[in-house]
C-alpha atoms as a PDB file:
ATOM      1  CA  UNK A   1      79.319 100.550 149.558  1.00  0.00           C
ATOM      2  CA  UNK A   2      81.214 100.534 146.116  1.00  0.00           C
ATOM      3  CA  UNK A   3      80.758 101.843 143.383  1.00  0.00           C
ATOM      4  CA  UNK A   4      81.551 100.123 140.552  1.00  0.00           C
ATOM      5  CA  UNK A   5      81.667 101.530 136.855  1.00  0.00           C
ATOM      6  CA  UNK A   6      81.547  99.170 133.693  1.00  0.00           C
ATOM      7  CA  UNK A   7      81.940 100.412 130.126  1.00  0.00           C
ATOM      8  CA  UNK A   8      79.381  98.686 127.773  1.00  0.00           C
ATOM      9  CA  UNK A   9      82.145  99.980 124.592  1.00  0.00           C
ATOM     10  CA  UNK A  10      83.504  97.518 122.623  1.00  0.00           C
ATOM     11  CA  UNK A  11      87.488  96.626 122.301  1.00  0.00           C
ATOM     12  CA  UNK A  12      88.114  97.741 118.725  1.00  0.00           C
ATOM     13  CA  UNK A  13      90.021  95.255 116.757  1.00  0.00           C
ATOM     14  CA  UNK A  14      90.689  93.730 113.274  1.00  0.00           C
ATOM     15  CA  UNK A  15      91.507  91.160 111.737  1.00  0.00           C
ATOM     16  CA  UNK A  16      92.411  90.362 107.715  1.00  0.00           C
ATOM     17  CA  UNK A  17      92.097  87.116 105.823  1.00  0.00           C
ATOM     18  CA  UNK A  18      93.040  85.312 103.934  1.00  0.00           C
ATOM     19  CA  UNK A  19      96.561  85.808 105.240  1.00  0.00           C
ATOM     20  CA  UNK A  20      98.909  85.027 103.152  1.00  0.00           C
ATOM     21  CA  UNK A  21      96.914  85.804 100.092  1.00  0.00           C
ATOM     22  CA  UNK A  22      96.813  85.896  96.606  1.00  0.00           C
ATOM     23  CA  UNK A  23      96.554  89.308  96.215  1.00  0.00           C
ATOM     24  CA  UNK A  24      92.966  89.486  94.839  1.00  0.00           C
ATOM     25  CA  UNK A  25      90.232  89.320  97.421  1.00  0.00           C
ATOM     26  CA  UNK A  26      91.051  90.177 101.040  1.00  0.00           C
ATOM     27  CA  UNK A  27      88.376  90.783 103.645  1.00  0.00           C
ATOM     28  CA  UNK A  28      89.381  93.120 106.810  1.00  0.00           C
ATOM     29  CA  UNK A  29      87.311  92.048 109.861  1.00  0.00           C
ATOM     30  CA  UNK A  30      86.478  94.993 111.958  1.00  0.00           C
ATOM     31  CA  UNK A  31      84.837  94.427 115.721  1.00  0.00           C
ATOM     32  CA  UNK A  32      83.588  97.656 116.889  1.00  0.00           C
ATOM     33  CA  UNK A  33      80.397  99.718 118.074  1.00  0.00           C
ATOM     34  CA  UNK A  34      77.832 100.659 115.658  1.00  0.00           C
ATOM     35  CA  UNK A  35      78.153 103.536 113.221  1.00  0.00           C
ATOM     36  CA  UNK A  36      81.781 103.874 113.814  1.00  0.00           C
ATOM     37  CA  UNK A  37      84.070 105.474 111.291  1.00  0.00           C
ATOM     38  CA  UNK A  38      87.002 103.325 110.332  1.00  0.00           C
ATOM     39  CA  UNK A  39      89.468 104.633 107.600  1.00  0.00           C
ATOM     40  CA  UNK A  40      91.177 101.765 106.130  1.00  0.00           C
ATOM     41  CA  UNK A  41      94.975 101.876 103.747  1.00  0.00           C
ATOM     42  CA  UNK A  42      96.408  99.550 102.307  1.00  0.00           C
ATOM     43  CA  UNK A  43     100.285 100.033 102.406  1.00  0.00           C
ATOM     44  CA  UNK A  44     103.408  98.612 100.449  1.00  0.00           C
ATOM     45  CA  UNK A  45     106.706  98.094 102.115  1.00  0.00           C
ATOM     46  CA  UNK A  46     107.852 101.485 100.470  1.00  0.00           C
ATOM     47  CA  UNK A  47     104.848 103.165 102.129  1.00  0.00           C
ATOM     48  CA  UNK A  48     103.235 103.945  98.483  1.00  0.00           C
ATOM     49  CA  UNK A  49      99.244 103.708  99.425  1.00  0.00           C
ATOM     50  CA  UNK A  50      97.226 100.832  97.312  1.00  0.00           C
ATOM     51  CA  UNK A  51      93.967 101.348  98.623  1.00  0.00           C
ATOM     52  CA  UNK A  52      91.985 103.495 100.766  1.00  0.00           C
ATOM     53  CA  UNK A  53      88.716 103.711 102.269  1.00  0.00           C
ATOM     54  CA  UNK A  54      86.326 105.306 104.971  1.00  0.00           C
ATOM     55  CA  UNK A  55      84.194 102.565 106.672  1.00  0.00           C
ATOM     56  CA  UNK A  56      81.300 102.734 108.733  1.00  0.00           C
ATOM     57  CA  UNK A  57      80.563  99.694 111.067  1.00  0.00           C
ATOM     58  CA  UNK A  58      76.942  98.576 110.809  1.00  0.00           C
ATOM     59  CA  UNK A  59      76.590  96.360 113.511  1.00  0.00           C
ATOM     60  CA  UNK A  60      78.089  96.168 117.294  1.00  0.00           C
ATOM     61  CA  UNK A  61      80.679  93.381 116.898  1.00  0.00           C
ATOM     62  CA  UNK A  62      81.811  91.993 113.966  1.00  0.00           C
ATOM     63  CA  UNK A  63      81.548  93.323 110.839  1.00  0.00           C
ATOM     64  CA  UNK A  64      83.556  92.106 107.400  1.00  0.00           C
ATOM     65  CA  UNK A  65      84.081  93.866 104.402  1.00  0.00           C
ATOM     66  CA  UNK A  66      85.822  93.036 101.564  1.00  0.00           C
ATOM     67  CA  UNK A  67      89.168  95.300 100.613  1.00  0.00           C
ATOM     68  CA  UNK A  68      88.926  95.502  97.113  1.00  0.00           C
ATOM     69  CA  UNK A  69      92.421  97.127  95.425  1.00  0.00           C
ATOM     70  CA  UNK A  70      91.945  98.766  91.709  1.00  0.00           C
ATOM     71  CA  UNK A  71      94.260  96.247  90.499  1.00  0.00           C
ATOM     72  CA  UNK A  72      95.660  92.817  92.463  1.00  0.00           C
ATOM     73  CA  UNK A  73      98.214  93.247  94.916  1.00  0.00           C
ATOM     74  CA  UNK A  74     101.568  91.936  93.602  1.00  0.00           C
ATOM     75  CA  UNK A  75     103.552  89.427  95.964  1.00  0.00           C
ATOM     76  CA  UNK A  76     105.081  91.196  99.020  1.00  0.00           C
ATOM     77  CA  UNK A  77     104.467  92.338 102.615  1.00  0.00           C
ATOM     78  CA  UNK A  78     101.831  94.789 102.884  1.00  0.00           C
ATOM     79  CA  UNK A  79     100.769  97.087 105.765  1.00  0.00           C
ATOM     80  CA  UNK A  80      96.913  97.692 106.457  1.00  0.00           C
ATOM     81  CA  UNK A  81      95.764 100.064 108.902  1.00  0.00           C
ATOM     82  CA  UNK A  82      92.194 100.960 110.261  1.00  0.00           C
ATOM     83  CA  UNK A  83      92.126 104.241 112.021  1.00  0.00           C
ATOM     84  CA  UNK A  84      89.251 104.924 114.162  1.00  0.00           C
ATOM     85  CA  UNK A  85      88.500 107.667 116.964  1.00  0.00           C
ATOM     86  CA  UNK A  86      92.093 108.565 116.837  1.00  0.00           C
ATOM     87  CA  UNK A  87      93.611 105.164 117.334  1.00  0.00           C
ATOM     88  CA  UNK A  88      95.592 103.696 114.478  1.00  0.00           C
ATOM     89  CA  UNK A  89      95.289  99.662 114.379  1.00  0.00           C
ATOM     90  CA  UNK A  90      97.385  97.928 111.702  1.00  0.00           C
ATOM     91  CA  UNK A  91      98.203  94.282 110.648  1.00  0.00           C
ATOM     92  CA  UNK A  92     100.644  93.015 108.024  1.00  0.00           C
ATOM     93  CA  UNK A  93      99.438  91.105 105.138  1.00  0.00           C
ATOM     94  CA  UNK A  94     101.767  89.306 102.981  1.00  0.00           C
ATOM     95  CA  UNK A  95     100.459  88.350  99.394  1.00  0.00           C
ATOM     96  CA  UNK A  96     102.134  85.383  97.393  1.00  0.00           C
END
């Protein structure tokens, strides 16, 4: 006989949109297991941090939140990354 093992875990992965934005409301789409911690920056291209903050996925699959800056992102290439169970994830946004 074999034996076969499956893993019932999620792939972790994000997404953000709109991309390219604005610069004032961005949502980060986050597919992952319940109740996991995600830690989220928001980057400029000289590495200065514009946002930061520690999610916690609700539901298994996809879950959105919105990434809400103190002030609007001015045009340029940004860098987000999600870090979660020490893996870091990231995705360039570029804002108009």
């Amino acid at each position: 006989f074999v034996v076969v093992e499956t893993s019932n875990a999620l792939a972790f992965s994000m997404d953000v949109y709109p991309n390219p934005s604005s610069g004032g409301n961005i949502n980060l789409l986050v597919n992952a297991e319940a109740n996991q911690e995600v830690l989220v920056v928001v980057y400029d291209i000289t590495g200065k941090e514009n946002y930061s903050k520690v999610l916690i996925t609700s539901t298994n699959g996809e879950n959105v939140y919105a990434v809400d800056p103190s002030s609007k992102l001015n045009s340029g290439v940004y860098l987000i990354t999600a870090t979660s169970q020490q893996n870091i994830y990231s995705k360039r946004l570029i804002v108009k």
